[in-house]
N, C-alpha and C. Protein backbone atom coordinates (compact mmCIF):
# COMPACT_ATOMS: atom_id res chain seq x y z
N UNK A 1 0.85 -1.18 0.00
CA UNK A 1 0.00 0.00 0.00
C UNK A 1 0.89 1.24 0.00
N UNK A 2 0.23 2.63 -0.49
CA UNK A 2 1.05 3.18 -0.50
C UNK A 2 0.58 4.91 0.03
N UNK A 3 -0.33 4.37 1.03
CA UNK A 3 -1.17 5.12 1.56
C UNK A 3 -1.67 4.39 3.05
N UNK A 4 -2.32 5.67 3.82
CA UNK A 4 -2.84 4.42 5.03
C UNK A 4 -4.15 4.48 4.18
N UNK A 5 -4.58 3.44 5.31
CA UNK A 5 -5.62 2.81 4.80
C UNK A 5 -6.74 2.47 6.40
N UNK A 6 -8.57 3.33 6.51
CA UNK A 6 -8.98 3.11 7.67
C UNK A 6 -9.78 1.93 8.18
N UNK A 7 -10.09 1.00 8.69
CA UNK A 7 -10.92 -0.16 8.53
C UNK A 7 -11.90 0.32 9.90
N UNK A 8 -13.12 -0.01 8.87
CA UNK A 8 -14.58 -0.23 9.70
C UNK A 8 -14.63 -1.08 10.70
N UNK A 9 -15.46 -1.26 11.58
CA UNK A 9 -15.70 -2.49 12.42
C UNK A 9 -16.15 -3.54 11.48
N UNK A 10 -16.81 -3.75 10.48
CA UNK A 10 -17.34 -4.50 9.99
C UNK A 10 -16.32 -5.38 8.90
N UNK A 11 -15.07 -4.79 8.77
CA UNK A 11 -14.54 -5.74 8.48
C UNK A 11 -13.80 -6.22 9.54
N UNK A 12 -13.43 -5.72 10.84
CA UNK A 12 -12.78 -6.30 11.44
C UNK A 12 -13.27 -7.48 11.97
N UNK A 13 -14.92 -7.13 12.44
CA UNK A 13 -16.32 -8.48 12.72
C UNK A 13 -15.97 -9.58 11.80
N UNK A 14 -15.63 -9.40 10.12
CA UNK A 14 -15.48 -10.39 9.57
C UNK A 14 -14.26 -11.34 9.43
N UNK A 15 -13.59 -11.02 9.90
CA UNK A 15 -11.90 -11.16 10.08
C UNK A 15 -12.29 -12.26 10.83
N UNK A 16 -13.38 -12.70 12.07
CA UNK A 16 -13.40 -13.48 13.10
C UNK A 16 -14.77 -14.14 13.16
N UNK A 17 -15.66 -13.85 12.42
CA UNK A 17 -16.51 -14.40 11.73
C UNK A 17 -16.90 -15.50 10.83
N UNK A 18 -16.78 -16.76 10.99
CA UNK A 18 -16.74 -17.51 9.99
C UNK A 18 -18.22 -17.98 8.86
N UNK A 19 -18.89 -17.26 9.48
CA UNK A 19 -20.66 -17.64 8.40
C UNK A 19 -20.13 -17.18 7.34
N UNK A 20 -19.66 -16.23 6.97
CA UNK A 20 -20.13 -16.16 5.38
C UNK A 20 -17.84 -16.26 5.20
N UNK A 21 -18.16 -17.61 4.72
CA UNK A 21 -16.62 -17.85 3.90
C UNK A 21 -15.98 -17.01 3.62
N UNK A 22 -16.65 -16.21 2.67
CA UNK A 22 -15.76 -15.35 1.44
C UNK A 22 -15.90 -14.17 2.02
N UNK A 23 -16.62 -13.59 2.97
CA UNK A 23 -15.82 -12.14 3.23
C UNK A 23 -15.25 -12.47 4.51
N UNK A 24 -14.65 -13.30 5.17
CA UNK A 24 -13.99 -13.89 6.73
C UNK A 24 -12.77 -14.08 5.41
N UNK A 25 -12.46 -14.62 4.26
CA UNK A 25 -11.42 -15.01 3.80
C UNK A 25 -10.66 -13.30 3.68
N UNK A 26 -11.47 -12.85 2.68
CA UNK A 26 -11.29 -11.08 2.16
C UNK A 26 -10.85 -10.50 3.32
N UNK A 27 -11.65 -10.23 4.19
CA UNK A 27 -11.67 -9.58 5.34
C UNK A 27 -10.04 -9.81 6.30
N UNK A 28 -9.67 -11.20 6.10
CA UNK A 28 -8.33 -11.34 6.86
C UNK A 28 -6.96 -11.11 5.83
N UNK A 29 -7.47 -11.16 4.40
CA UNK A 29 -6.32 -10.93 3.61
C UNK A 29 -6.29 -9.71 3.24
N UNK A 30 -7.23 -8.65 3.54
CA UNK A 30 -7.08 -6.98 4.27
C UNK A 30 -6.30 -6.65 4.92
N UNK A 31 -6.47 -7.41 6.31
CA UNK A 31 -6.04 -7.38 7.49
C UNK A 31 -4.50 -7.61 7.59
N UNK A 32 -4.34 -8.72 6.53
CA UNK A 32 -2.69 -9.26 6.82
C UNK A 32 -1.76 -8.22 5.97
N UNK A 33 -2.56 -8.09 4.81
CA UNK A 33 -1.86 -7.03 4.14
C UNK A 33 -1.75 -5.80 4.75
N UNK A 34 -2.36 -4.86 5.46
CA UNK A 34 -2.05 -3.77 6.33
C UNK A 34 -1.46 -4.23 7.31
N UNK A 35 -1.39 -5.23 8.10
CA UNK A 35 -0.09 -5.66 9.14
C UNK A 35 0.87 -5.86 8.63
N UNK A 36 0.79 -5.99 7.68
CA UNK A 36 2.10 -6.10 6.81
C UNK A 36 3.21 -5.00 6.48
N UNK A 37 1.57 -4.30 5.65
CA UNK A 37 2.46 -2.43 5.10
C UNK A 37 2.65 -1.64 6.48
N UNK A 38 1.89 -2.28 7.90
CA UNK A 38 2.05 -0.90 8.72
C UNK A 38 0.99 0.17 8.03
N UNK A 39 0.01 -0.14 7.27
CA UNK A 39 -0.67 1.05 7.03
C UNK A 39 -2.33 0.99 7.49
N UNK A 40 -2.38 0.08 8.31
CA UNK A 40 -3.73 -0.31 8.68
C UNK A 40 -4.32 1.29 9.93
N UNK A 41 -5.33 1.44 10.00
CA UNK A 41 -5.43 2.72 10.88
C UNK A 41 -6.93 2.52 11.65
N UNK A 42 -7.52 3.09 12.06
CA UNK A 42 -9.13 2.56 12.96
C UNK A 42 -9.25 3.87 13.76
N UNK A 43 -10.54 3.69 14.40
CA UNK A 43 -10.69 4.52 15.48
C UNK A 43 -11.28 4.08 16.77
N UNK A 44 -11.21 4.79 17.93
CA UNK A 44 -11.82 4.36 19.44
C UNK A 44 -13.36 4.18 18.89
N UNK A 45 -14.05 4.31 18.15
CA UNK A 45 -15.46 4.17 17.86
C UNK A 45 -15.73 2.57 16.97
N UNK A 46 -14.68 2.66 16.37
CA UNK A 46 -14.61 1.37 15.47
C UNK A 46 -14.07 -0.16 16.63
N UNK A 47 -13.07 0.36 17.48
CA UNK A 47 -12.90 -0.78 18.62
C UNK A 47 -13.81 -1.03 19.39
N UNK A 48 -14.75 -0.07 19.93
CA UNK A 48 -15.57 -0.28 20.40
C UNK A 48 -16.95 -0.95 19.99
N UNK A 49 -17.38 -0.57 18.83
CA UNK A 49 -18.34 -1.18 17.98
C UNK A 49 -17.41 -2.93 17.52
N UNK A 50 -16.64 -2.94 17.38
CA UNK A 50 -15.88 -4.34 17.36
C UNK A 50 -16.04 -4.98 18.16
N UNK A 51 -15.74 -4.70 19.47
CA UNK A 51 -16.15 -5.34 20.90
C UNK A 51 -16.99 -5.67 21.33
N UNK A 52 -18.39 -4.58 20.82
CA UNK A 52 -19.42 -5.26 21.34
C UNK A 52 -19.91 -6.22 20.13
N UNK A 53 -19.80 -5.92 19.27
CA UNK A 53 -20.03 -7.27 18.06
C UNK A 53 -19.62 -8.36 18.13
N UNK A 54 -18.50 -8.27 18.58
CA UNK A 54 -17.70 -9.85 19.15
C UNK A 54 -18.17 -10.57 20.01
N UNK A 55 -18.30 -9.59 21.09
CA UNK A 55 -19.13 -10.41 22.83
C UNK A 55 -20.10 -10.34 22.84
N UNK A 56 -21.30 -9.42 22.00
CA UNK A 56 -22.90 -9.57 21.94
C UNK A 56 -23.48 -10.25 21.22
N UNK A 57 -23.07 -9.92 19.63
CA UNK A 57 -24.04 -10.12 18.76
C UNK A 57 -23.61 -11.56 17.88
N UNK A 58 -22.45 -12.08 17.91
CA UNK A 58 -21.96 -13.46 16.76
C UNK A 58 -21.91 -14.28 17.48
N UNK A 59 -22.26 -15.54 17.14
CA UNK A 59 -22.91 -16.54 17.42
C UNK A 59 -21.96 -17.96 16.84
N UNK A 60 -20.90 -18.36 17.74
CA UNK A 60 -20.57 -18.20 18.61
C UNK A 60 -19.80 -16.48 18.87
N UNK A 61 -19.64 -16.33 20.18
CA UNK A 61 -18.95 -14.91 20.03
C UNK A 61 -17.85 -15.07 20.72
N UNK A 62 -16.92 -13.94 21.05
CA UNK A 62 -15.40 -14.35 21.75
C UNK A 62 -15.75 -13.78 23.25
N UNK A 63 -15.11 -14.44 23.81
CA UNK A 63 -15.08 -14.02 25.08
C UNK A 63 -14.54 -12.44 25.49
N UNK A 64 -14.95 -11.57 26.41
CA UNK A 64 -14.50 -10.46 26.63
C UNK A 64 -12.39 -10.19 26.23
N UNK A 65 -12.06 -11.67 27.05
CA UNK A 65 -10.74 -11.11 26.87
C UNK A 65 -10.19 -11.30 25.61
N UNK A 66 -10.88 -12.48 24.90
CA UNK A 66 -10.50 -12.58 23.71
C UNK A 66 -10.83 -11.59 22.40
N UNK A 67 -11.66 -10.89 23.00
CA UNK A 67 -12.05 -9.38 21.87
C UNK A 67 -11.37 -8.40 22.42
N UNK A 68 -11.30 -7.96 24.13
CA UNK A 68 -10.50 -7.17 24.38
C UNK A 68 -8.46 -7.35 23.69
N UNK A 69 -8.25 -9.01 23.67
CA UNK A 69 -7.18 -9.22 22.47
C UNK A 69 -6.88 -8.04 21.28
N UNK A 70 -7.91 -8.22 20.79
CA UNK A 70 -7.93 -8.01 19.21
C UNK A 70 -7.91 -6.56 19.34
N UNK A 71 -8.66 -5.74 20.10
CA UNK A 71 -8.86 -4.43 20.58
C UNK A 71 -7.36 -3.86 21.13
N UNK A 72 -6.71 -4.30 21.64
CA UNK A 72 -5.65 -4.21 22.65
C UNK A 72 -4.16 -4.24 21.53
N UNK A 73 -4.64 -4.96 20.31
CA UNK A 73 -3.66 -5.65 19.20
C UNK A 73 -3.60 -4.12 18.48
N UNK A 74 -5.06 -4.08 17.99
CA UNK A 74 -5.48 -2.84 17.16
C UNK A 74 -4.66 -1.55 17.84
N UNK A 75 -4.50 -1.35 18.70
CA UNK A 75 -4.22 -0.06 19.95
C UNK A 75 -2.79 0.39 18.60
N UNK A 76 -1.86 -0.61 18.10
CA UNK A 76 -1.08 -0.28 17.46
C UNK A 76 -1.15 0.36 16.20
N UNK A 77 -2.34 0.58 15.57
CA UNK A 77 -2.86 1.17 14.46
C UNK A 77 -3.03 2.49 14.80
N UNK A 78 -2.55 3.03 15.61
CA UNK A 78 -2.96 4.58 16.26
C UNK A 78 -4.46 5.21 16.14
N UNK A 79 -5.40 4.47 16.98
CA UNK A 79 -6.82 4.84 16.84
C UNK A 79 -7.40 6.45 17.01
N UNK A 80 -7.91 6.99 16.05
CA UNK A 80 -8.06 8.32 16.14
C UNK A 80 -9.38 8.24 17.40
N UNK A 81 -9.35 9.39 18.56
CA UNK A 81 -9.89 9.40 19.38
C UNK A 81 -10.97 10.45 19.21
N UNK A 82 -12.62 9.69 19.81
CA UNK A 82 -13.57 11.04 19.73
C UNK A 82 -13.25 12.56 20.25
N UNK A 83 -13.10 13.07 19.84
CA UNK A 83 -13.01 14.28 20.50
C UNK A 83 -13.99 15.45 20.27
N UNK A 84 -13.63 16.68 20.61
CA UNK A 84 -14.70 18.31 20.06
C UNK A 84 -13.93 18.24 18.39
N UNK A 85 -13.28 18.06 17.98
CA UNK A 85 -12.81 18.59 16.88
C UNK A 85 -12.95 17.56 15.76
N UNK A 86 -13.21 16.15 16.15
CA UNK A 86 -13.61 15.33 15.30
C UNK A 86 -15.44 15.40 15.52
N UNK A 87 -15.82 15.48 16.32
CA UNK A 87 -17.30 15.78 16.59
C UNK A 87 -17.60 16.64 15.40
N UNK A 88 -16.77 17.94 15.44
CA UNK A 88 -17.07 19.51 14.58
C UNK A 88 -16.99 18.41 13.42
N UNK A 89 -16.04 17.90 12.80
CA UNK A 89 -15.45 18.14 11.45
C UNK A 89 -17.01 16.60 11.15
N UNK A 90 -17.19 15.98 11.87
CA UNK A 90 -18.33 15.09 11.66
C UNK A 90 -19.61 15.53 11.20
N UNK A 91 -19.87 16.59 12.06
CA UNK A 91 -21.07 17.28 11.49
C UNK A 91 -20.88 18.31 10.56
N UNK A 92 -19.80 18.57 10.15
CA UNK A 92 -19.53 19.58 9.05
C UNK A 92 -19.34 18.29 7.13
N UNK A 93 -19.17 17.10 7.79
CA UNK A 93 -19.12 16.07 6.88
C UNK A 93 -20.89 15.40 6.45
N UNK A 94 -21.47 15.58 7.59
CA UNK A 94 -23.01 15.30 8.09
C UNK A 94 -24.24 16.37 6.76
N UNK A 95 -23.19 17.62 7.01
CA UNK A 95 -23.97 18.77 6.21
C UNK A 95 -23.60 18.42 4.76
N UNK A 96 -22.53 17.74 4.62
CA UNK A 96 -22.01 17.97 3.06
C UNK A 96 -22.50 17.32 2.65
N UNK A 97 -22.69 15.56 2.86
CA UNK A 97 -23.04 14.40 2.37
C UNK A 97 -24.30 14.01 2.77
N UNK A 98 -24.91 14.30 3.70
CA UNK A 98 -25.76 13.79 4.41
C UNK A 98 -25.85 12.53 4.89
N UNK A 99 -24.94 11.60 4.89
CA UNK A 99 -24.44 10.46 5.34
C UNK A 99 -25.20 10.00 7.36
N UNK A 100 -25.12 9.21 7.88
CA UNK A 100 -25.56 8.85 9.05
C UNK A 100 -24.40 9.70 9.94
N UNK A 101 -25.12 9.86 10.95
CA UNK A 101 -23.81 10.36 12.15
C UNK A 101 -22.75 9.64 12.22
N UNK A 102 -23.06 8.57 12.71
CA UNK A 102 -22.12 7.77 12.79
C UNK A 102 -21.01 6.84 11.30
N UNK A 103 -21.36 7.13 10.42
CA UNK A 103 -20.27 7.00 9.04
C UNK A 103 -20.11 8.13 8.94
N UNK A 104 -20.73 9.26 9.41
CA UNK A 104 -19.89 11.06 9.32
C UNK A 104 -18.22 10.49 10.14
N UNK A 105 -18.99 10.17 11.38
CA UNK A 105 -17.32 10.38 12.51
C UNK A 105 -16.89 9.11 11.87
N UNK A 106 -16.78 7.71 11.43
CA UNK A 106 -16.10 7.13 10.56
C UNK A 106 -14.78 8.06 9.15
N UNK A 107 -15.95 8.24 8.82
CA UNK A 107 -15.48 9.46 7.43
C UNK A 107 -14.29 10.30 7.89
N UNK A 108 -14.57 11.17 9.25
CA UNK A 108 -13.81 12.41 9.99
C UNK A 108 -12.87 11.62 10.57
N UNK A 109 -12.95 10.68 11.23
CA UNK A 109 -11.44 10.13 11.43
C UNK A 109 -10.69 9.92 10.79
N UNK A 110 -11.04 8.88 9.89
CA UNK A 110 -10.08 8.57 8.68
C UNK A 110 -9.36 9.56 8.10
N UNK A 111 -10.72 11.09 7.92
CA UNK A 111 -9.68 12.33 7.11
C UNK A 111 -8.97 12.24 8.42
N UNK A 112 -9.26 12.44 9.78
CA UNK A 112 -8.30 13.05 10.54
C UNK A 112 -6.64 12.55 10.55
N UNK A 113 -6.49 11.11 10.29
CA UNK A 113 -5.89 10.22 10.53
C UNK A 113 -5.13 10.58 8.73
N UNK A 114 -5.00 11.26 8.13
CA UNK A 114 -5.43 11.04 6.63
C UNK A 114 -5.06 10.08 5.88
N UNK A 115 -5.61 9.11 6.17
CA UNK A 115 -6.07 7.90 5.00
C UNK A 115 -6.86 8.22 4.04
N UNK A 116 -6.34 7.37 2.83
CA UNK A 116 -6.82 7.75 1.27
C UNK A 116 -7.44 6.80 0.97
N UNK A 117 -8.06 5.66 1.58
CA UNK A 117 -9.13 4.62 1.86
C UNK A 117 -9.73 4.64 3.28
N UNK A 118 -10.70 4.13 3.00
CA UNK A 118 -11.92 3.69 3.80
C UNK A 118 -12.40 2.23 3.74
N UNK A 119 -12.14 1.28 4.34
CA UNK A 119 -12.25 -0.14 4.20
C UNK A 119 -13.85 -0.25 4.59
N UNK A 120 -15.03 -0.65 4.21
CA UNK A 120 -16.40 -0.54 4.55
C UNK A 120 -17.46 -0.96 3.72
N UNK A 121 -18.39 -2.10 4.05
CA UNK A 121 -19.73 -2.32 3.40
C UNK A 121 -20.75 -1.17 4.00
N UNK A 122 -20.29 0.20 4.44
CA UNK A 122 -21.89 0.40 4.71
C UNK A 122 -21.94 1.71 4.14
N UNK A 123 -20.70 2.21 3.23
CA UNK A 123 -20.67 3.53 2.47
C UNK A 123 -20.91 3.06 0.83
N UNK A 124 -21.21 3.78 0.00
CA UNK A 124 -21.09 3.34 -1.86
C UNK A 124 -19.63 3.59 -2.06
N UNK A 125 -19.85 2.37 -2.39
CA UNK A 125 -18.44 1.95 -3.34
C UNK A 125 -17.92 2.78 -4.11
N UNK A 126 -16.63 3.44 -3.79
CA UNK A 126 -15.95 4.57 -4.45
C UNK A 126 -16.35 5.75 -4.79
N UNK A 127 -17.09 5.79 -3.74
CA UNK A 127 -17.63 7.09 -3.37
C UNK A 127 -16.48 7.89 -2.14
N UNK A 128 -15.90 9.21 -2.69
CA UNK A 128 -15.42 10.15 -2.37
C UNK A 128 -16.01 10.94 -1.16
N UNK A 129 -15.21 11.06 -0.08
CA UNK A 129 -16.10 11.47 0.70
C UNK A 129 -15.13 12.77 1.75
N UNK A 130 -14.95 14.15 1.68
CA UNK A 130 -13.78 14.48 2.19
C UNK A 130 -12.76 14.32 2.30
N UNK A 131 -12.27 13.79 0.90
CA UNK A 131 -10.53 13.58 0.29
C UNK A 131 -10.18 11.75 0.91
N UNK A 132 -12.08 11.18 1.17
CA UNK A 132 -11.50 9.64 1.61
C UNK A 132 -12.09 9.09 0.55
N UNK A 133 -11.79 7.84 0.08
CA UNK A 133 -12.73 6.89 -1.15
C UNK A 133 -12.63 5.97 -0.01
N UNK A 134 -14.41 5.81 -0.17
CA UNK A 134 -14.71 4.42 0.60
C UNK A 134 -14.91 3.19 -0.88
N UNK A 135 -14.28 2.14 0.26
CA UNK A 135 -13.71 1.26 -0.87
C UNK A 135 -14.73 -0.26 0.25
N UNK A 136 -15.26 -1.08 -1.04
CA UNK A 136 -16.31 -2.14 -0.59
C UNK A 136 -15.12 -2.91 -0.54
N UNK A 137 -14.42 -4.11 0.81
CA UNK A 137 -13.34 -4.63 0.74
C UNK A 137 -14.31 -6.30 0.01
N UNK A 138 -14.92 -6.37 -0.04
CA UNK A 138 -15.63 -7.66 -0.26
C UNK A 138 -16.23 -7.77 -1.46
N UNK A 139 -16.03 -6.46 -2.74
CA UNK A 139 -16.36 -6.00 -3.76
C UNK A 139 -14.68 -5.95 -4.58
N UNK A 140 -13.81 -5.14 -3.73
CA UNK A 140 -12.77 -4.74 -4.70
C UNK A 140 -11.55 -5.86 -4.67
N UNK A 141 -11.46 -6.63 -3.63
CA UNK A 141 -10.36 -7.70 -3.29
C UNK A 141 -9.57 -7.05 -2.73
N UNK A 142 -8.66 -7.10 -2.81
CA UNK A 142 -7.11 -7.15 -1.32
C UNK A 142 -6.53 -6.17 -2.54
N UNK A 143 -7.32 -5.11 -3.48
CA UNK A 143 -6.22 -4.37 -4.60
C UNK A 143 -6.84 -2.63 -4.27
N UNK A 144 -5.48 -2.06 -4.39
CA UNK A 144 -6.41 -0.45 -4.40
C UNK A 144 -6.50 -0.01 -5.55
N UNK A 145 -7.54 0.86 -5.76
CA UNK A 145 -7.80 1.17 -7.13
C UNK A 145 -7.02 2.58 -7.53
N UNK A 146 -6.52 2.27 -8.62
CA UNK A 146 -5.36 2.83 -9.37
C UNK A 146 -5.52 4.61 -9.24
N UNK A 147 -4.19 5.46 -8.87
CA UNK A 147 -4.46 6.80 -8.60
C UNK A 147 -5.40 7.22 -7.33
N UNK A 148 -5.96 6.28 -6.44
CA UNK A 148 -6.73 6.67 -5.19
C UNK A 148 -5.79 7.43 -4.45
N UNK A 149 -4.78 7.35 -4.81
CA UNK A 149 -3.90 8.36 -3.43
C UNK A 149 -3.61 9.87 -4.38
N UNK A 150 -3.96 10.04 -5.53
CA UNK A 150 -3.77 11.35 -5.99
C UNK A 150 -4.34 12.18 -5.51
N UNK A 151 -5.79 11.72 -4.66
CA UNK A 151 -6.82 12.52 -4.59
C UNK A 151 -6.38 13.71 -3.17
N UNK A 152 -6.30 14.87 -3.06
CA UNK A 152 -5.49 15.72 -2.12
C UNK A 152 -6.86 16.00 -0.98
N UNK A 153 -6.17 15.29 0.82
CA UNK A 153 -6.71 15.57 1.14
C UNK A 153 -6.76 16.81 2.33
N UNK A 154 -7.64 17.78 2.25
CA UNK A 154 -7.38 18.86 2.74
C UNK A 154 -7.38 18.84 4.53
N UNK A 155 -7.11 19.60 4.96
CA UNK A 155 -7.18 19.29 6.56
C UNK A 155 -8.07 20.46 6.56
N UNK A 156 -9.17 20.00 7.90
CA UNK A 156 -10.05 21.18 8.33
C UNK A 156 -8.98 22.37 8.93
N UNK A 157 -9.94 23.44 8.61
CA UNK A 157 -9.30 24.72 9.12
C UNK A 157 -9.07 24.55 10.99
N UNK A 158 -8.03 25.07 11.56
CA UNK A 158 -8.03 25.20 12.88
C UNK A 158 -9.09 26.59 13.34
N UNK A 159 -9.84 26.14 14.41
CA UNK A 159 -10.40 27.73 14.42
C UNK A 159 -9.77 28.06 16.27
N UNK A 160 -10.04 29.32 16.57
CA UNK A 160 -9.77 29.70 17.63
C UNK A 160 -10.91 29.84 18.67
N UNK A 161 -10.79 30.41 19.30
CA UNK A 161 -12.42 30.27 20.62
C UNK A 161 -13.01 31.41 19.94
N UNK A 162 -14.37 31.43 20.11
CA UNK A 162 -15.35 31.84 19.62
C UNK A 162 -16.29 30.86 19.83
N UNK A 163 -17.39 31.80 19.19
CA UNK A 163 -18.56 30.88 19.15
C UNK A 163 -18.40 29.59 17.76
N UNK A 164 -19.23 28.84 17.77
CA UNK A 164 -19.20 27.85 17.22
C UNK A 164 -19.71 28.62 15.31
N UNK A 165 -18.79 27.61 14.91
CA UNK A 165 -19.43 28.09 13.15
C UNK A 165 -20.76 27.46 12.66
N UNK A 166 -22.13 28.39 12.25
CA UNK A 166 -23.11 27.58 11.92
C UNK A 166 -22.88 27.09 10.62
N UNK A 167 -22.51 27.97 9.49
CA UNK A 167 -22.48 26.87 8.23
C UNK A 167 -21.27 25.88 8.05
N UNK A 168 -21.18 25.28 7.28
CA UNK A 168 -20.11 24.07 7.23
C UNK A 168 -19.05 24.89 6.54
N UNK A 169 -17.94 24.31 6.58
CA UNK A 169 -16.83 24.35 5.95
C UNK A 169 -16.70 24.32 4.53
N UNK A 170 -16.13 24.45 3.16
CA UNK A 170 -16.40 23.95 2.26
C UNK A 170 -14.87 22.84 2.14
N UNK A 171 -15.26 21.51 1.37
CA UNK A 171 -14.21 20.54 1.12
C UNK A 171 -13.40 21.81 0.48
């Protein structure tokens, strides 16, 4: 890779998932390949949504310590953390796209983090989204699509104290 690259919970769910074959296969030859390049990246929202997917919802599921594992593994991907300034740049991503809250702060980390992919079944496929292309990993295979890192991504403006900005930013 020649870029980072951000992964959803939902592929990480599939990484450890064995029902559906072919994206548990995809999903770990993602995975090995960014452990590989060092370019794998996530956020505290994505470990957490991992965790509870692991110990709640899959059938069989992993035990707390055995997801807290995988969570604890991830810590090395430098997880971008919720904060006021990823909150802002979420809902300033919220206004542009109209996307869900929660794939806004997906979206805003990744720019924060700036990765030039988005690993994810729950955005459209190569769809551009604040200098990120979300990329279907279970659609495109273990390949990035050609020139994705040309695309320049801008960093939100820093602002100073004041009151809060009502209109959005422009990309």
């Amino acid at each position: 890779m020649t870029g980072l690259v951000f992964v959803d919970s939902n592929v990480l769910v599939y990484s450890i998932d064995t029902k559906d074959e072919s994206k548990h296969a995809l999903a770990k030859k993602w995975l090995d390949r960014l452990w590989r390049d060092r370019s794998g990246r996530t956020s505290t929202q994505v470990l957490s949504e991992f965790y509870y997917v692991a110990t709640r919802k899959l059938t069989p599921g992993l035990s707390p310590p055995a997801a807290w594992g995988h969570v604890a593994a991830l810590a090395e991907w430098e997880p971008q953390a919720t904060d006021m300034r990823l909150l802002e740049l979420g809902s300033q991503i919220q206004s542009m796209y109209g996307l869900n809250w929660w794939d806004c702060l997906i979206v805003a980390a990744a720019s924060r983090l700036g990765c030039s992919l988005l690993l994810t079944e729950d955005l459209q496929h190569s769809a551009i989204y604040a200098g990120v292309t979300a990329l279907n990993p279970f659609l495109a295979g273990v390949q990035e699509p050609a020139g994705v890192y040309a695309a320049q991504i801008r960093p939100v403006p820093r602002r100073g104290r004041g009151r809060p900005r009502t209109r959005p930013v422009p990309a």
